[in-house]
Protein backbone atom coordinates (compact mmCIF):
# COMPACT_ATOMS: atom_id res chain seq x y z
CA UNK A 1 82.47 -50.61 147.80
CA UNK A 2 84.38 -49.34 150.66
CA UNK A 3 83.40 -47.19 153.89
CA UNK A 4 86.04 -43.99 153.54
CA UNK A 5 86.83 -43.59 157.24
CA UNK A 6 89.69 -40.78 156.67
CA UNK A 7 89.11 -37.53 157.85
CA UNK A 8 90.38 -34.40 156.00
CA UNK A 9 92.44 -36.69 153.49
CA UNK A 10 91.26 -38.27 149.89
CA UNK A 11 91.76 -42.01 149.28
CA UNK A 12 93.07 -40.96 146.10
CA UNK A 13 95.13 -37.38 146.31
CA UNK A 14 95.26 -35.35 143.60
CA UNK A 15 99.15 -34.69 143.38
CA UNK A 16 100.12 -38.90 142.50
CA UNK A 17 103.71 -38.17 141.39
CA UNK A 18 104.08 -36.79 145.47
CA UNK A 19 103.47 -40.25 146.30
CA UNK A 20 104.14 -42.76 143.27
CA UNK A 21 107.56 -42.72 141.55
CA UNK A 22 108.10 -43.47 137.78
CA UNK A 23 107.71 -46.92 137.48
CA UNK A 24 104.92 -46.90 139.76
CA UNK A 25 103.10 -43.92 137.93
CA UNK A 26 103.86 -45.94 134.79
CA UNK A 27 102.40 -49.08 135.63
CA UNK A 28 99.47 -47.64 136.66
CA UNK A 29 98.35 -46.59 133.43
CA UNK A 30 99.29 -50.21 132.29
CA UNK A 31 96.94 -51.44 134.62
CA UNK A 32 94.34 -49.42 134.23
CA UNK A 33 93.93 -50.21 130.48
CA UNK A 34 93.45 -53.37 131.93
CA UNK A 35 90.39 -52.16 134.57
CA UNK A 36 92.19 -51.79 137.25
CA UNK A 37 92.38 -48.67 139.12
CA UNK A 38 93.79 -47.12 142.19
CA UNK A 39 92.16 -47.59 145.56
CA UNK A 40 94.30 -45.52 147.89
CA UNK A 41 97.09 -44.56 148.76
CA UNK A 42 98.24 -45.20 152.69
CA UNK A 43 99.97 -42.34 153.75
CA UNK A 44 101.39 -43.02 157.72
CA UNK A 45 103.47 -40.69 159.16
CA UNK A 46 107.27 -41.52 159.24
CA UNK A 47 106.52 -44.83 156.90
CA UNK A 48 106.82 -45.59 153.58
CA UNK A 49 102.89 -44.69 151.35
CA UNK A 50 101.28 -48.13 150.30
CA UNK A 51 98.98 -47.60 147.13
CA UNK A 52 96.75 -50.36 146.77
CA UNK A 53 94.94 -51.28 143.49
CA UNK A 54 92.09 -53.49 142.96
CA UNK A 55 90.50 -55.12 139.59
CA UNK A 56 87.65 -54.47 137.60
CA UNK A 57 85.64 -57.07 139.60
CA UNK A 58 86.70 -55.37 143.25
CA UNK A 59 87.68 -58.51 144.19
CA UNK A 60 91.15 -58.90 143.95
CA UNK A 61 93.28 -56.57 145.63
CA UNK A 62 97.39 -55.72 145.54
CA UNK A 63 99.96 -53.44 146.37
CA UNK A 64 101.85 -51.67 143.56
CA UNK A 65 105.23 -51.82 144.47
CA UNK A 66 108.25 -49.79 144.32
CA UNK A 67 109.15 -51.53 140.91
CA UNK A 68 105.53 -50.98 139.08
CA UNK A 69 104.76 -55.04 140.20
CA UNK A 70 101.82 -55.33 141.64
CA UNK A 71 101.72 -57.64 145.03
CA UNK A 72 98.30 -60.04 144.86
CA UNK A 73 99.88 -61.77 148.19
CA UNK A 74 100.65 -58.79 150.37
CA UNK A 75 99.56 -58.74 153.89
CA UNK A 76 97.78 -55.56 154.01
CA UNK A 77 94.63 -55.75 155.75
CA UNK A 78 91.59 -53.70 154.27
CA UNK A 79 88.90 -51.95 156.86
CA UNK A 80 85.36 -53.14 155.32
């Protein structure tokens, strides 16, 4: 699917409730019931983590947001 560029760092770490809060963590397993599954989680330094998701098909892509929403119409730009 995707080229994993990262060095020393998982697309997906182990320790989610670090990164994802409640609602987050909780619509994740309502979206993964539905095929979806987590892509990575963007992890700058000094900024706010991004965890992206992406459908069954790998072709649509979104952020899950603060709230548990997921964004279809973010701006993030993906490396292929």
């Amino acid at each position: 699917m995707y080229e994993d560029r990262r060095t020393g760092k998982k697309p997906v770490p182990e320790n989610l409730d670090k990164y994802l809060n409640e609602a987050q963590m909780s619509a994740l397993q309502d979206v993964e019931s539905l095929g979806w599954k987590l892509m990575f989680i963007r992890r700058p330094s000094q900024r706010k983590t991004v965890a992206v998701v992406v459908d069954g098909s790998g072709h649509i892509i979104g952020v899950l947001e603060n709230d548990g929403s997921i964004n279809k119409q973010s701006d993030i730009i993906i490396r292929k």
